[in-house]
Protein backbone atom coordinates (compact mmCIF):
# COMPACT_ATOMS: atom_id res chain seq x y z
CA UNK A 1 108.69 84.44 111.46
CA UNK A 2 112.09 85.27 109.32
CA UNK A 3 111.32 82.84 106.80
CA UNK A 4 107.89 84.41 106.39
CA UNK A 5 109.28 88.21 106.57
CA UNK A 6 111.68 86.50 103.67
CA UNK A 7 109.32 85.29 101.87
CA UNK A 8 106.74 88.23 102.38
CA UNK A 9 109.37 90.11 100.77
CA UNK A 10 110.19 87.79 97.75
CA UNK A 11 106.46 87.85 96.97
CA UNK A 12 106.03 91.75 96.85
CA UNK A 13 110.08 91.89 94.55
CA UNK A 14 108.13 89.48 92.46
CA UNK A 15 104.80 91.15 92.17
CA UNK A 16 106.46 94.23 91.51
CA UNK A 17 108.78 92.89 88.65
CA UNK A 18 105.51 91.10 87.30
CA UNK A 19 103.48 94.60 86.99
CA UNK A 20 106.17 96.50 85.61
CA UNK A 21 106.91 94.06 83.24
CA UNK A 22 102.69 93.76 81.99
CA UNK A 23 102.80 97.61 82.02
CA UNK A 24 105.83 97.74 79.69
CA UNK A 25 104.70 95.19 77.22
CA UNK A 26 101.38 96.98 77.10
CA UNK A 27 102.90 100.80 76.33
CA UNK A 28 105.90 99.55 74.45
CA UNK A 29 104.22 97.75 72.25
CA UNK A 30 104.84 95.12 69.11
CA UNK A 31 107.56 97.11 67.60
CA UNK A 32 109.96 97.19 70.74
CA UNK A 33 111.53 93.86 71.62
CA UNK A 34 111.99 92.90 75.76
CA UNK A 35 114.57 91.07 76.89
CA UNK A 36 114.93 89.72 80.44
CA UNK A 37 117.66 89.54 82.76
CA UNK A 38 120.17 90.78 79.90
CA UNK A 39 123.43 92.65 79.58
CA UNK A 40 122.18 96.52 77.58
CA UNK A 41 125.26 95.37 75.35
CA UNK A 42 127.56 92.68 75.39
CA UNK A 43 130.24 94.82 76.60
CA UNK A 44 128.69 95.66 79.57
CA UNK A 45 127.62 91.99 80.89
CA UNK A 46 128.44 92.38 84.44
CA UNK A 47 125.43 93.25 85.38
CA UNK A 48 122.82 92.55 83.64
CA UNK A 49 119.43 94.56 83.43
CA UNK A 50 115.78 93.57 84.09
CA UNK A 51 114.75 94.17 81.20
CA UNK A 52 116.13 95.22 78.05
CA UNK A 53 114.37 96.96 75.83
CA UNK A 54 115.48 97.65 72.13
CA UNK A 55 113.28 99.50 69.48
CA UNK A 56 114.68 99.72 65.69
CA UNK A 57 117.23 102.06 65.04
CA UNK A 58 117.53 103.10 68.60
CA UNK A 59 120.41 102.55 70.89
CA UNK A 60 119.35 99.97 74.02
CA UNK A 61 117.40 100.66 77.29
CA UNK A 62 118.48 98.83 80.66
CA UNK A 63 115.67 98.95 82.99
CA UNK A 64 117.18 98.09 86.67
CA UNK A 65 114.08 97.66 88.83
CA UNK A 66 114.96 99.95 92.23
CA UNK A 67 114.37 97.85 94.80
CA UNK A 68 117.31 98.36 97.19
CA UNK A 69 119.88 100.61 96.71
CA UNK A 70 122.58 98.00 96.16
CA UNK A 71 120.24 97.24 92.50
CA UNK A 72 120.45 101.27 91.81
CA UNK A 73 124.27 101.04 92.71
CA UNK A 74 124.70 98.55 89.69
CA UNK A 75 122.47 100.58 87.37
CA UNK A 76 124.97 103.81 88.17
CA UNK A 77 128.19 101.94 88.21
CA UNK A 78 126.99 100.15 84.46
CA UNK A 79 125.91 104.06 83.51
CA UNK A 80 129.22 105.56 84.10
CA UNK A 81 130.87 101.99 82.51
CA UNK A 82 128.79 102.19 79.36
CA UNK A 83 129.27 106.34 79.13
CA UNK A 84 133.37 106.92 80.42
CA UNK A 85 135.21 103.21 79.83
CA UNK A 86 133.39 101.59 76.62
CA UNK A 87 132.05 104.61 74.95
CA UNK A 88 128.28 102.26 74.14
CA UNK A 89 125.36 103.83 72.57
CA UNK A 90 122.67 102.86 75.50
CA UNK A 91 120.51 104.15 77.93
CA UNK A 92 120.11 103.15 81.71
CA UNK A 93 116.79 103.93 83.69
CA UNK A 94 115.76 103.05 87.41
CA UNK A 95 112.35 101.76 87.76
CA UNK A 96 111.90 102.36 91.18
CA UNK A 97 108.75 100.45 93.13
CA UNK A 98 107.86 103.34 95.54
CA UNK A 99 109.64 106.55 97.39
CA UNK A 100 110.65 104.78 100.52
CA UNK A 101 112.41 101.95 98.16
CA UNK A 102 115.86 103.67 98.14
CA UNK A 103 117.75 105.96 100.79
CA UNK A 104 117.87 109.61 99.73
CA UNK A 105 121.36 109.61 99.20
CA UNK A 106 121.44 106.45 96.36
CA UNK A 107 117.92 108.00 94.91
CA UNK A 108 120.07 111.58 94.33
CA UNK A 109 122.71 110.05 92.97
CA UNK A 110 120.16 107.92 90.59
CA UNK A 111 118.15 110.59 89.88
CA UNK A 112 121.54 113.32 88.59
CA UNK A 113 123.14 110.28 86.91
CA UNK A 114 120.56 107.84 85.40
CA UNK A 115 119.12 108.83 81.92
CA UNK A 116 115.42 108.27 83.96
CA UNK A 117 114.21 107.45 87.04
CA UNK A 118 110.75 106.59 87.83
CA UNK A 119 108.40 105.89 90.81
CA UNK A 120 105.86 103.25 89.39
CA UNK A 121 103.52 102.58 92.45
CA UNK A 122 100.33 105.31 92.31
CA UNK A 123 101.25 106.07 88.64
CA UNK A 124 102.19 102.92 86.40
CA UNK A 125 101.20 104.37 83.61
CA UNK A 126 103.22 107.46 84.11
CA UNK A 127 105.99 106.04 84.82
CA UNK A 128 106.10 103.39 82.16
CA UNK A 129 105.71 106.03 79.23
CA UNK A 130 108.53 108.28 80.76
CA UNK A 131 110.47 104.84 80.08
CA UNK A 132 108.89 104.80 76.35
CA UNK A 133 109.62 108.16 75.56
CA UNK A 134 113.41 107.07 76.72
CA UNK A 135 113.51 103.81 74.64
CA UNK A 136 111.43 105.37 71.53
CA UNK A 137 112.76 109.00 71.50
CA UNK A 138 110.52 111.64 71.97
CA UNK A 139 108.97 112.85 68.76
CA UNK A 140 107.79 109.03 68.26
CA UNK A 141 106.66 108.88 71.46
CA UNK A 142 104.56 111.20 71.23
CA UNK A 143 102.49 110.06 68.17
C-alpha cells in the first residue's frame, strides 16, 4: 500500500508538471523560450527552476511548481539570493497545484515575497497568464 500511496503521488506531481507545462507553451507562445529544470541565471544554480522562461529583452522567470512547501522554500530562499546577495535581473513565481498544496504559513510567506503566486487547479488559464503578464511585462501582455 506505501509503494502505491508513493506512486499515486508521483503520478498526480507528474500530471501536474505536465499541464502546467502544455498551458504555458500554449499562452507564452513562439516568442518566449522554456527551459526545464534550469538555474533563472547562472549565478543562482543551486536550485534550479521548473521552468525557465525568457522572452527578448526581458530579465528571466523561474517558475517553481508549489507542490510542498520545502519546493516554495527554495523558490523564496533563490528570491532573496537573486534580489539581496547577487543583485540579478530575474523574476521568481510559485505555481502552486491547488490551496491545500502548501501550509498557510510557507503560502504567506510566498505570497509577500514571490514576484507571483498562482493557484492553477479550477483556473489554468488564469493562472498561466498572471505568469505571462510576469515574464512579458504588462503593456505586452495585454495586446
Amino acid at each position: 500500500i506505501r509503494d502505491f500511496m508513493l506512486m499515486t503521488e508521483y503520478r498526480v506531481a507528474s500530471t501536474f508538471r505536465d499541464d502546467a507545462e502544455k498551458m504555458l507553451r500554449e499562452v507564452l507562445g513562439e516568442g518566449v523560450t522554456l527551459s526545464e529544470n534550469a538555474p533563472v541565471t547562472s549565478s543562482l544554480s543551486e536550485f534550479p527552476a521548473d521552468f525557465v522562461l525568457q522572452a527578448p529583452d526581458r530579465p528571466p522567470v523561474g517558475v517553481f511548481l508549489g507542490m510542498s512547501d520545502n519546493r516554495i522554500l527554495e523558490a523564496l530562499f533563490m528570491q532573496m539570493r537573486a534580489r539581496h546577495e547577487v543583485q540579478a535581473q530575474c523574476a521568481i513565481v510559485a505555481l502552486v497545484e491547488s490551496g491545500s498544496s502548501l501550509s498557510a504559513r510557507v503560502r504567506q510567506q510566498a505570497m509577500n515575497r514571490l514576484d507571483a503566486v498562482t493557484e492553477f487547479r479550477s483556473d489554468e488559464i488564469a493562472a498561466v497568464q498572471r505568469i505571462r503578464r510576469e515574464v512579458l511585462g504588462r503593456a505586452f501582455a495585454m495586446q
